[in-house]
Every structure is written in structure tokens, then in C-alpha cells.
Protein backbone atom coordinates (compact mmCIF):
# COMPACT_ATOMS: atom_id res chain seq x y z
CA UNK A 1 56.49 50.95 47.60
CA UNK A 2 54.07 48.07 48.66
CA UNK A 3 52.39 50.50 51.08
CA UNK A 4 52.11 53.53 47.98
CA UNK A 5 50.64 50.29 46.12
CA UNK A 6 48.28 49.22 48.62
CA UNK A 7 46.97 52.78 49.00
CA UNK A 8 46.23 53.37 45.30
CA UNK A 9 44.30 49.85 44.89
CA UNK A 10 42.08 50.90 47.88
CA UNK A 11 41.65 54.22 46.57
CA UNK A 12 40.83 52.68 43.20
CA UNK A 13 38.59 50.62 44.64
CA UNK A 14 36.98 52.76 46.92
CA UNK A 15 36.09 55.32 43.95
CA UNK A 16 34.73 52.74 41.87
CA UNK A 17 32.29 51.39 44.78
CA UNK A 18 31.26 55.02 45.66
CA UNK A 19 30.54 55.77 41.74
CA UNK A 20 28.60 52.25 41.14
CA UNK A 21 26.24 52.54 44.39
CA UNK A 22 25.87 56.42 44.27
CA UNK A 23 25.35 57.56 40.35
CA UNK A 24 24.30 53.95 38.87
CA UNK A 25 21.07 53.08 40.39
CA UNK A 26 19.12 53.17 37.05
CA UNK A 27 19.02 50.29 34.86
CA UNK A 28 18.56 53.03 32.37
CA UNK A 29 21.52 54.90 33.05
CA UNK A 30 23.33 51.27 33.64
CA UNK A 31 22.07 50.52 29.68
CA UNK A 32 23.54 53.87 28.99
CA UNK A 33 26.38 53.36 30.56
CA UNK A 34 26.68 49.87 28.38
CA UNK A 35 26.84 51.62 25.08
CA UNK A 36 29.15 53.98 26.12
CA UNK A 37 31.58 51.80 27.51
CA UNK A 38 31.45 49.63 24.09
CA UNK A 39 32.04 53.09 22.36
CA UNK A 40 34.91 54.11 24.57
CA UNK A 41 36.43 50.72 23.71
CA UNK A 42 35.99 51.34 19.83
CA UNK A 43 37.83 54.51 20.45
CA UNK A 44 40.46 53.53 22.10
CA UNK A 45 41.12 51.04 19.22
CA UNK A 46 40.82 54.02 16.61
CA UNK A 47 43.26 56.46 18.69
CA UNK A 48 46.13 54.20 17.55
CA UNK A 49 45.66 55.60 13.87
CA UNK A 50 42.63 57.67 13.94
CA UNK A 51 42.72 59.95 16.99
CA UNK A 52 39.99 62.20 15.16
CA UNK A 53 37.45 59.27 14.57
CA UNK A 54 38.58 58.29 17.92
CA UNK A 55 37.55 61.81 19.61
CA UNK A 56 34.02 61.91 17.46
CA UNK A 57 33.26 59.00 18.94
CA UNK A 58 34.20 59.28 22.55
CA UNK A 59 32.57 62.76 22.70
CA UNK A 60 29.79 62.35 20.00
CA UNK A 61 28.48 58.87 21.21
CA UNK A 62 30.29 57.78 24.59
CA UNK A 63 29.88 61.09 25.93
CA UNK A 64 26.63 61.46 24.88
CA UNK A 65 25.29 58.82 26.22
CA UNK A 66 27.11 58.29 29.28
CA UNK A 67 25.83 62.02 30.52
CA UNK A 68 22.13 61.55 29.39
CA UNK A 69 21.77 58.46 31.72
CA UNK A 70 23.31 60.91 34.54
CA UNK A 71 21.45 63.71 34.06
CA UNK A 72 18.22 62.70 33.12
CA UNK A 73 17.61 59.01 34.54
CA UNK A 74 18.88 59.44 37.99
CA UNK A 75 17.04 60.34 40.83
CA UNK A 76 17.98 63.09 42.42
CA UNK A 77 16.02 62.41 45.65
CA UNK A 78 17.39 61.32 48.86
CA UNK A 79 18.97 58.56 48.26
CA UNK A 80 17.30 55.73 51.14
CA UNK A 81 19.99 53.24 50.18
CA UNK A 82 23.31 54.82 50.90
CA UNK A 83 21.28 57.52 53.22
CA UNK A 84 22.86 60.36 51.53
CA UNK A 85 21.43 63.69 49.85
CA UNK A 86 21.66 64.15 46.30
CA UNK A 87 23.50 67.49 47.89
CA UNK A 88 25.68 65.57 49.42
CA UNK A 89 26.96 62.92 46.87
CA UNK A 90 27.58 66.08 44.48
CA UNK A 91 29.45 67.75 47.01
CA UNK A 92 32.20 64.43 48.03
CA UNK A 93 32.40 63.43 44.28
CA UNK A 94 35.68 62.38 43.81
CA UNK A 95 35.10 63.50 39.95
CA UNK A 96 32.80 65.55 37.81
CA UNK A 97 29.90 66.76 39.48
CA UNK A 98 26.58 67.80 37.53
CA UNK A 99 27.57 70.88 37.67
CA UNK A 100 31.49 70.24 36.65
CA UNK A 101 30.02 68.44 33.90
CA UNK A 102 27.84 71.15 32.04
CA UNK A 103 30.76 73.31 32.51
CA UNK A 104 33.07 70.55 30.62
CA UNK A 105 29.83 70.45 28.05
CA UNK A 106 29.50 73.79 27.63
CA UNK A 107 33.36 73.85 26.37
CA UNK A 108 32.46 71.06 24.24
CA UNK A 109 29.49 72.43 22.85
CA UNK A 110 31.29 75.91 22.12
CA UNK A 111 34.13 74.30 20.48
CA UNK A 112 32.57 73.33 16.89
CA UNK A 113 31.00 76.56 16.54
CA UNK A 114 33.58 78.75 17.00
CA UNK A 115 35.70 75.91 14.69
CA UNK A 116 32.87 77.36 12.11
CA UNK A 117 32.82 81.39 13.14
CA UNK A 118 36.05 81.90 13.90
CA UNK A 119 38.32 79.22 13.93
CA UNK A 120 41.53 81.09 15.36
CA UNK A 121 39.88 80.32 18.40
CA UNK A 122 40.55 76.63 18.61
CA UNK A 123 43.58 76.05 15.74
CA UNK A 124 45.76 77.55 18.50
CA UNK A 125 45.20 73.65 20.07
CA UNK A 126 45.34 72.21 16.76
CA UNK A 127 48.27 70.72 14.91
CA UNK A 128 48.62 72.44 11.54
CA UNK A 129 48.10 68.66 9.53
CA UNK A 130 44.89 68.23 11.70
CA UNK A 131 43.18 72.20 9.74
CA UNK A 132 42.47 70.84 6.56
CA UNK A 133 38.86 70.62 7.51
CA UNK A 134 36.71 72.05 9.76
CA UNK A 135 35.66 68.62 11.13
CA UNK A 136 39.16 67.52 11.34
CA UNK A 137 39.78 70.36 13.75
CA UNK A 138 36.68 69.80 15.64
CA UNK A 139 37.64 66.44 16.03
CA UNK A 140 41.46 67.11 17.52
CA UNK A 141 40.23 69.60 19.57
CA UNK A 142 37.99 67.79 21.40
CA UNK A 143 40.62 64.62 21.68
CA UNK A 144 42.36 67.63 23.48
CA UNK A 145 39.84 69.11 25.61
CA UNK A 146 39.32 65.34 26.83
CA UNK A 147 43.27 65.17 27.74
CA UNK A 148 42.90 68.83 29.45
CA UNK A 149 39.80 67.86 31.45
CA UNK A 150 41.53 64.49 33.00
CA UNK A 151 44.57 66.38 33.93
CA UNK A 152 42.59 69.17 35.63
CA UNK A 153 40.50 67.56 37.37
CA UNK A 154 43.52 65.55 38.38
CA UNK A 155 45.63 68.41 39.76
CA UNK A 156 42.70 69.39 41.49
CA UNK A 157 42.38 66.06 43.49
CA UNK A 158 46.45 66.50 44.15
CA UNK A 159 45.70 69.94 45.53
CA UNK A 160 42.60 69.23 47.81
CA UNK A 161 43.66 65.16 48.44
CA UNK A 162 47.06 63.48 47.53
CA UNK A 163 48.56 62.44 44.30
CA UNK A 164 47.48 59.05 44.94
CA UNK A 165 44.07 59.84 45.31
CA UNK A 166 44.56 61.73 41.82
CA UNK A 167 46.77 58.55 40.13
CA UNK A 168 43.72 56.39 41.23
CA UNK A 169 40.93 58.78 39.66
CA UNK A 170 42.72 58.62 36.21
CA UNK A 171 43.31 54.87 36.58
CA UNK A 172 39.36 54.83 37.11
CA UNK A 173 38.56 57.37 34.24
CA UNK A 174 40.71 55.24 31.82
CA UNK A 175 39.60 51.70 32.51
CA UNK A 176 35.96 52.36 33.40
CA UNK A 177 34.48 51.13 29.88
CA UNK A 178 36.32 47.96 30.69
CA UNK A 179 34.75 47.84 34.71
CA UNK A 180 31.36 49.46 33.26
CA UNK A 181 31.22 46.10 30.55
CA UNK A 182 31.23 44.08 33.17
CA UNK A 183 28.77 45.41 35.87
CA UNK A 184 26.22 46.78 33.75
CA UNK A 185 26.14 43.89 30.12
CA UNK A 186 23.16 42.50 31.64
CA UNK A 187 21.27 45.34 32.26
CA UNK A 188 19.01 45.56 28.82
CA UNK A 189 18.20 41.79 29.94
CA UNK A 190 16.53 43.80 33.35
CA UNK A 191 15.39 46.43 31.27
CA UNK A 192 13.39 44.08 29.22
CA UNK A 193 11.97 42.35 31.95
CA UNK A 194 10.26 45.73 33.46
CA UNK A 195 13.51 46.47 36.17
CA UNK A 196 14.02 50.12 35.47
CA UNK A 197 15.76 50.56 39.00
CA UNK A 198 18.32 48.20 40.32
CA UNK A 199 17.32 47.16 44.09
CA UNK A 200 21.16 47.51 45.04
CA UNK A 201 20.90 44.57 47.37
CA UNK A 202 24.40 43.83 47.14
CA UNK A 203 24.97 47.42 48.65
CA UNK A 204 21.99 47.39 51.09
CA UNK A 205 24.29 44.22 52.64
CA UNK A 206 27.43 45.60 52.26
């Protein structure tokens, strides 16, 4: 059991370094990353008795933002201080990958507007006291799709790693707004003072 243990907390760990020094090298993206995380947190509070507040907000705001800073803030250049491809770091990530992502997006994207064109196609994943509205249906299914998405990208990581590997992504997934607070609440003050890339010397001397 202590070895099982010890394995997940180094996986954990391991992911979390490899995700922080790979994907978060703009203070942009880090600011980003800041507002989502508060979001997430809001959500989570709101799931308890809201879940479809709860989902508009993780997907509409946390979401959001948290994928803009990827896609659009960070280089993707070699990478001089891990000495690593931007080919490469998609092709090891433990996660969603760019292109993972737009196909997770494009789900998302689709799912309001056939909600509004033919709705059949998403009440199937809808409970019936969730239809009264069209933005009430929205809303559950994408609290759904974000369930589905975890647990597939999940049994993925059992299939081509081990189950501890997988346990540890989720762990990640689920408490990141909590580990993003804390590495990245200072990084409007850097914005502010002209810093738009972190330097990463904490990595560089790793």
C-alpha cells in the first residue's frame, strides 16, 4: 500500500512539474491561468446546489480562459529551457494536447447549438428536470461532457500507462485551481511590471 502511495505522489508530482515548466512559461497565460483557477473554485462551490451555474462557469469562464492563455500566449518554438520541441511536449503530454483540446472544444461548441436546432441530440444526456430551458440543458450537458472528458482521457492513460498514472492525472485535473492559486497569484504583479515571460530560473537549476 505504502509503495502504490509513494508511486501516485511521484506521479502527481511529476505531472504537475512537467505541466508548470512546459505549458506555463507566459506570465500571460500564468494571469490566465489565475482567473481560471478562481473560477474553477467558484464552481466547485456552486456544484453543491447549482451544478448548471456551476458548468456555465467552468466551461464559459474557466475554460475560456484557461485555453486562450494555451493557445494563443505560448510559444510554440523550441523550447531552450527544457530543450524540447513544441512537437515533442505535445506528443508526451500526459493530458490534453492542442489538438485533444479543439477536439474537446469542438464538442463543446456543437453542444448549445444543436440544444437550439435539434435538441434530441443532447436531452438523451440530460435529466428530464434539467429540459425546462434550453440553457438549463446547455448547462447539464456540458457539466457532463466535463465528467466524460476526465474519464476518457483517464482510461486512456490506464490503457497506454497504469491506473496509477491515470488516478494521479485526475487528482491533478481536480485540484489544479487550488496548485494554479498558488504558483501563478503573483503573476499580474509581473505583468504590471513589464515581465510578460517568466525566466524559469527555478527550472533552469533544477
Amino acid at each position: 500500500m505504502s509503495k502504490t502511495l509513494s508511486q501516485f505522489t511521484t506521479a502527481l508530482r511529476v505531472q504537475r512539474w512537467d505541466d508548470h515548466r512546459y505549458y506555463h512559461q507566459s506570465r500571460i497565460n500564468q494571469a490566465l491561468h489565475l482567473v481560471s483557477a478562481l473560477s474553477f473554485l467558484a464552481a466547485y462551490i456552486l456544484l453543491f446546489f447549482d451544478p448548471v451555474s456551476a458548468a456555465l462557469i467552468g466551461w464559459l469562464l474557466a475554460m475560456t480562459t484557461r485555453q486562450i492563455g494555451h493557445f494563443f500566449f505560448e510559444s510554440k518554438e523550441f523550447d531552450s529551457i527544457n530543450n524540447a520541441s513544441h512537437e515533442h511536449k505535445e506528443a508526451i503530454k500526459v493530458g490534453y494536447n492542442l489538438h485533444r483540446k479543439v477536439i474537446l472544444l469542438s464538442i463543446w461548441g456543437a453542444i448549445p447549438i444543436f440544444a437550439v436546432i435539434w435538441p434530441p441530440a443532447v436531452t438523451w444526456a440530460v435529466p428530464e428536470s434539467f429540459e425546462d430551458s434550453t440553457l438549463r440543458i446547455v448547462g447539464m450537458a456540458w457539466f457532463f461532457l466535463g465528467v466524460a472528458g476526465l474519464l476518457f482521457r483517464a482510461l486512456q492513460l490506464v490503457k497506454n500507462e497504469n491506473i496509477t498514472h491515470a488516478l494521479a492525472w485526475i487528482a491533478k485535473i481536480l485540484t489544479d485551481p487550488f496548485h494554479d492559486v498558488k504558483l501563478y497569484h503573483r503573476s499580474p504583479i509581473y505583468l504590471l511590471k513589464g515581465e510578460y515571460i517568466d525566466p524559469m530560473n527555478h527550472v533552469k537549476h533544477s
